[in-house]
C-alpha atoms as a PDB file:
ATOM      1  CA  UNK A   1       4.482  -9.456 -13.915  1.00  0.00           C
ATOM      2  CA  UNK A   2       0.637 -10.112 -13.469  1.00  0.00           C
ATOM      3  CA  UNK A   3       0.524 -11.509 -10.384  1.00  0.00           C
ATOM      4  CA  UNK A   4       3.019  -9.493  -9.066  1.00  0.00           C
ATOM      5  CA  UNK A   5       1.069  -6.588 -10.141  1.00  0.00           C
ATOM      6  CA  UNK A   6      -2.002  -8.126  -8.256  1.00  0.00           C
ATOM      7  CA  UNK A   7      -0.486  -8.829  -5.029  1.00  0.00           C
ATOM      8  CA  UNK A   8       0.436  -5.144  -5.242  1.00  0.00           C
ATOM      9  CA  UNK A   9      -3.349  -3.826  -5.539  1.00  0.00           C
ATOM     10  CA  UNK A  10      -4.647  -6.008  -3.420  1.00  0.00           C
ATOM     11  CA  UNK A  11      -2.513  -3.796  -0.949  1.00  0.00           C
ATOM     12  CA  UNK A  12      -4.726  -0.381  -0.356  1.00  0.00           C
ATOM     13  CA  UNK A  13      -1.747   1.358   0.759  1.00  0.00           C
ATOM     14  CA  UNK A  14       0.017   0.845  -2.505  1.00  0.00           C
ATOM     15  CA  UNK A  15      -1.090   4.115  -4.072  1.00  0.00           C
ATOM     16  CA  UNK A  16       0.329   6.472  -7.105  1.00  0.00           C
ATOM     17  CA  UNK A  17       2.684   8.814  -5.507  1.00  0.00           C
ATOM     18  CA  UNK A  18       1.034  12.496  -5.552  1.00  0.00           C
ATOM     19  CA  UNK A  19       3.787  13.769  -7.120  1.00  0.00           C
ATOM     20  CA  UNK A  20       4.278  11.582  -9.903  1.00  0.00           C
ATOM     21  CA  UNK A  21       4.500  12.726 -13.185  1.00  0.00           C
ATOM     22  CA  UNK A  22       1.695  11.195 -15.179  1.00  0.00           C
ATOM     23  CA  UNK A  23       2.756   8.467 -17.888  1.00  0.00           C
ATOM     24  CA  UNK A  24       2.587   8.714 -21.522  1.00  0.00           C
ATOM     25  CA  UNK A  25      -0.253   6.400 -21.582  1.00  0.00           C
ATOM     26  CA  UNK A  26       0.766   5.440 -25.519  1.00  0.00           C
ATOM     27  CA  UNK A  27       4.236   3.461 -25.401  1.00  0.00           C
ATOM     28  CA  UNK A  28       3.589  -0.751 -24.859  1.00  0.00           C
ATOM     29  CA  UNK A  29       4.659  -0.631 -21.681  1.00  0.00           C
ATOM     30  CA  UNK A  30       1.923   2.190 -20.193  1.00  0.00           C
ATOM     31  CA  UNK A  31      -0.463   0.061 -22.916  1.00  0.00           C
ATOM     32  CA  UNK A  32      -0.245  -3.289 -21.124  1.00  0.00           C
ATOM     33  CA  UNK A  33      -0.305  -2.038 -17.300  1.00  0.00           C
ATOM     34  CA  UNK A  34      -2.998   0.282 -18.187  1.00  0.00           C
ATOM     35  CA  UNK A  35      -4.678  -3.009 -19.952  1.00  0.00           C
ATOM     36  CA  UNK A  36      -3.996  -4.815 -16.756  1.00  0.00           C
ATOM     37  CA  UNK A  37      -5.082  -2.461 -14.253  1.00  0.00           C
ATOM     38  CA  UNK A  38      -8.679  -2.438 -15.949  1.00  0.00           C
ATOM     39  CA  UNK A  39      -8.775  -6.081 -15.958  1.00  0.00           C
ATOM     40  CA  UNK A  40      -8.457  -5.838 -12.266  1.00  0.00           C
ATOM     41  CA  UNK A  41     -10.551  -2.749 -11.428  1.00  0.00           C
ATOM     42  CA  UNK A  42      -7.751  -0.808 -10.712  1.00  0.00           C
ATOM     43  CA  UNK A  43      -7.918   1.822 -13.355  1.00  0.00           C
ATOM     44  CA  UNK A  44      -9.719   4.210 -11.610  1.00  0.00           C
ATOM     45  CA  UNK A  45      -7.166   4.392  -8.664  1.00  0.00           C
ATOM     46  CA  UNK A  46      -4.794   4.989 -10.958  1.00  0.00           C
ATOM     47  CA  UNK A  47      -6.466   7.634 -12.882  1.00  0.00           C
ATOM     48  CA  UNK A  48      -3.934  10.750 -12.076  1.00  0.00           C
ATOM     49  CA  UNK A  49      -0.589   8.112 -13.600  1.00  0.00           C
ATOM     50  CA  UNK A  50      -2.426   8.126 -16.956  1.00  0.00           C
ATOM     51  CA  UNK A  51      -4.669  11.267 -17.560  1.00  0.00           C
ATOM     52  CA  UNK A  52      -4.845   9.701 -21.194  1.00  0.00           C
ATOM     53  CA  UNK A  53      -7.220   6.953 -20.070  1.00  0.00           C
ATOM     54  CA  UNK A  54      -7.883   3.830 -21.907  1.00  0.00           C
ATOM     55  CA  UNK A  55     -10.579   4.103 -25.022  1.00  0.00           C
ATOM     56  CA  UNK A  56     -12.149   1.667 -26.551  1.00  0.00           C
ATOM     57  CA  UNK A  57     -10.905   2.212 -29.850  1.00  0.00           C
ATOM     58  CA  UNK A  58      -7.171   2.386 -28.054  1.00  0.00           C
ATOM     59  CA  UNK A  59      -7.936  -0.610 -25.780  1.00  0.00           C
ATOM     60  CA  UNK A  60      -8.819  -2.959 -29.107  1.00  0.00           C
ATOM     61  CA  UNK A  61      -5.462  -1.296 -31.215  1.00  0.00           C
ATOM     62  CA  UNK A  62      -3.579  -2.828 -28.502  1.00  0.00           C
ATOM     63  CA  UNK A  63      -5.001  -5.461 -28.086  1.00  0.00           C
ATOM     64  CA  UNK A  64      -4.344  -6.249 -31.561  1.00  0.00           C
ATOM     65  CA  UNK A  65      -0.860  -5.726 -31.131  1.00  0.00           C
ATOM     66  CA  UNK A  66      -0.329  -7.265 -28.023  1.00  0.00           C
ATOM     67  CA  UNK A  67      -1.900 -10.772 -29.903  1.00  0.00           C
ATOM     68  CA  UNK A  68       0.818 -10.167 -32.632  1.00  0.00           C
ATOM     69  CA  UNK A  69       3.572  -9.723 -30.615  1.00  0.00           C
ATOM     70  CA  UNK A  70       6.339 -12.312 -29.557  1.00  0.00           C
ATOM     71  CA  UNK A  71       7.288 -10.654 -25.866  1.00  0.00           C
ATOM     72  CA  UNK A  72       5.991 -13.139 -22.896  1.00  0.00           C
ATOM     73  CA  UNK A  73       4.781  -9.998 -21.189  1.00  0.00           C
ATOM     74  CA  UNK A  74       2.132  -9.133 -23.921  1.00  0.00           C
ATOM     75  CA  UNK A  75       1.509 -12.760 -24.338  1.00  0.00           C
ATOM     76  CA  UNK A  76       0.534 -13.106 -20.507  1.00  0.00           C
ATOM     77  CA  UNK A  77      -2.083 -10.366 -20.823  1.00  0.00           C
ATOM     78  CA  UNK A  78      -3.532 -11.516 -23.894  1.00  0.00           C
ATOM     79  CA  UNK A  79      -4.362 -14.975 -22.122  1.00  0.00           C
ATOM     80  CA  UNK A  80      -5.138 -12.985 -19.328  1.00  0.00           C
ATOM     81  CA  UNK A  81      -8.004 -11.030 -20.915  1.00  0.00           C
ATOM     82  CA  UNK A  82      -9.153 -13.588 -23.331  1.00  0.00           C
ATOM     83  CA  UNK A  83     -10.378 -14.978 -20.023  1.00  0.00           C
ATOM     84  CA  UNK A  84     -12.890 -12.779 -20.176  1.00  0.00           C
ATOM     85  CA  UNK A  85     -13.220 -13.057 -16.111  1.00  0.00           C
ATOM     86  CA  UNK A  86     -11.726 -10.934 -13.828  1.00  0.00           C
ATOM     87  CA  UNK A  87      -8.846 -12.366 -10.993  1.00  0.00           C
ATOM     88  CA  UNK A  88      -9.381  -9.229  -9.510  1.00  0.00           C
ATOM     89  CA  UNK A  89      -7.400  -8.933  -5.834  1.00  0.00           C
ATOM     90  CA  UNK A  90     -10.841  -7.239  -3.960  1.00  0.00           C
ATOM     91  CA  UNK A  91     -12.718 -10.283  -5.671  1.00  0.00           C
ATOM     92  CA  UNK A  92     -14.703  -8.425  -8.121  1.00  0.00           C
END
């Protein structure tokens, strides 16, 4: 899912659709992509798919949850942001 996920922003085409409705922003899917898309700078491009945001409080709630949980997806972003560097696509 990650690096699929990068390969897509490194892409600068690959944009929200206007006319998207915006995510909940609360459910563990829109929590890990919008945990993702932070690690990778992304967020910001992304801003109008989850008017919500990610807050700090939030971001470390999910975290916690995603460390608990037994899904490979949450596992892969846990290791991904215990990293603590970012594989972003533009090379931040």
């Amino acid at each position: 899912m990650l690096e699929r996920l990068k390969r897509l922003l490194a892409k600068p085409e690959k944009q929200p659709e206007a006319d998207a409705p915006p995510n909940c922003g609360e459910c563990p899917k829109c929590l890990r992509t919008l945990l993702t898309l932070e690690y990778f700078g992304a967020l910001p491009r992304f801003a109008a798919c989850f008017p919500r945001g990610l807050g700090g409080a939030q971001r470390a709630e999910m975290l916690a949850k995603l460390g608990a949980s037994a899904s490979p997806l949450d596992r892969e972003v846990v290791r991904l942001l215990s990293k603590g560097t970012s594989d972003a696509p533009d090379g931040r």
